[in-house]
Protein backbone atom coordinates (compact mmCIF):
# COMPACT_ATOMS: atom_id res chain seq x y z
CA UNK A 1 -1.79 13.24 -6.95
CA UNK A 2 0.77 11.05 -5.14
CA UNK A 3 0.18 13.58 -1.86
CA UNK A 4 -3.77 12.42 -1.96
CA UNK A 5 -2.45 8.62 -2.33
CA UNK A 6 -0.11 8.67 0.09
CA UNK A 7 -2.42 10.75 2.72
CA UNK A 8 -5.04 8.20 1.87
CA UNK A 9 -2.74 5.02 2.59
CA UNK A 10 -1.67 6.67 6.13
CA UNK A 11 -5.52 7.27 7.24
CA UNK A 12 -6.26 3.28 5.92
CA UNK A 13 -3.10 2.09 7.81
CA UNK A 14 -4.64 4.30 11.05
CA UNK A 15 -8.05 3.02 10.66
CA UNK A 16 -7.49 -0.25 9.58
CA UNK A 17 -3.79 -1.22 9.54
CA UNK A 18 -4.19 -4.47 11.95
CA UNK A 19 -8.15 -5.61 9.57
CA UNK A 20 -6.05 -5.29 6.81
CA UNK A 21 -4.48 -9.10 6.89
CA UNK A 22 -8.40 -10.85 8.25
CA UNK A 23 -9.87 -12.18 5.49
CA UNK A 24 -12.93 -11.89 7.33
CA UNK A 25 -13.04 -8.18 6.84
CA UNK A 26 -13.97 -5.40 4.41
CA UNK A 27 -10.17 -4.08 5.31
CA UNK A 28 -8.83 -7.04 3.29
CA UNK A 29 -10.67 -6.71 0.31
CA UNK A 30 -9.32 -2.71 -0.07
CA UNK A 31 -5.57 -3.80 0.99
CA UNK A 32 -5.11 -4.79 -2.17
CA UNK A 33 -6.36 -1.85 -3.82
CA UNK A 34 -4.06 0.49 -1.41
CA UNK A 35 -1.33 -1.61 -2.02
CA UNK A 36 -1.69 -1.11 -5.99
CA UNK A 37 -2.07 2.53 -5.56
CA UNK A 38 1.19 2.15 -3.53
CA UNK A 39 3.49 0.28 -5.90
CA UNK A 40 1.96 3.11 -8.93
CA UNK A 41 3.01 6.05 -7.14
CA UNK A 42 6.31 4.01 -6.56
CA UNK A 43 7.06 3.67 -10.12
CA UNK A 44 6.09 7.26 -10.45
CA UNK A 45 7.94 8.82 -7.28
CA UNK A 46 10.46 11.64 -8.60
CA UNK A 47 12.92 11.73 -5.41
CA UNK A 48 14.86 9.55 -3.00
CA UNK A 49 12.36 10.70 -0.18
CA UNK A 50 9.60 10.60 -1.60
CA UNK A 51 10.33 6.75 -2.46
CA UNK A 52 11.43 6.58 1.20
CA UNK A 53 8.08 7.48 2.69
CA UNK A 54 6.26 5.11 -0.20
CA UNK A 55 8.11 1.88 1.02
CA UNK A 56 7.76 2.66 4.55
CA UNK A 57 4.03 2.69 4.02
CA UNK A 58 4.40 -0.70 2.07
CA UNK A 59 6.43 -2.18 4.82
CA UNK A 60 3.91 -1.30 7.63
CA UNK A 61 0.90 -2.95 4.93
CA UNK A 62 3.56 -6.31 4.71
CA UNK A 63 3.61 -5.84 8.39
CA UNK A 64 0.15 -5.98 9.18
CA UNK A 65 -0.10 -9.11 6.88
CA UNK A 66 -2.07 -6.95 4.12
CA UNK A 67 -4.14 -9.30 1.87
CA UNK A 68 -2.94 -9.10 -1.95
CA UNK A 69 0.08 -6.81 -0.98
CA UNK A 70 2.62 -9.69 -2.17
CA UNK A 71 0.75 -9.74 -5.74
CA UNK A 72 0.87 -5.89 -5.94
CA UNK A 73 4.60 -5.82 -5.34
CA UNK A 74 5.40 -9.00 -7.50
CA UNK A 75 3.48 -7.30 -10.28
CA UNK A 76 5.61 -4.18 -11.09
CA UNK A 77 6.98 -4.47 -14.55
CA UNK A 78 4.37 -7.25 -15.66
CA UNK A 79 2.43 -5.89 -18.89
């Protein structure tokens, strides 16, 4: 499952990496949704490298100013 996540984050970042922090967009709305589906396979990432590739896709999202990224990442280990 985390291969389908993380290929699905890469083709959102390609299509809509740079929408992803206009509020005026539909790319804005789903950044938060990627980014959840990020920090999950995070928690659930069973090597160093596959961590590796999961924050480098998180720090390209905080890099394009991702709407409801920060929450996402704030929230890990919240109930």
């Amino acid at each position: 499952m985390d291969d389908l996540i993380l290929q699905c984050v890469r083709r959102f970042i390609e299509d809509h990496g740079a929408e992803s922090g206009d509020i005026s967009t539909r790319a804005a709305a789903d950044a938060h949704r990627i980014g959840g589906m990020l920090v999950r396979a995070d928690t659930q990432a069973g090597t160093a490298l596959r961590r590796s590739g999961i924050l480098n896709l998180l720090d390209t999202l905080l890099l394009n100013g991702a709407q409801g990224l920060t929450e996402a990442v704030n929230s890990v280990g919240r109930p």
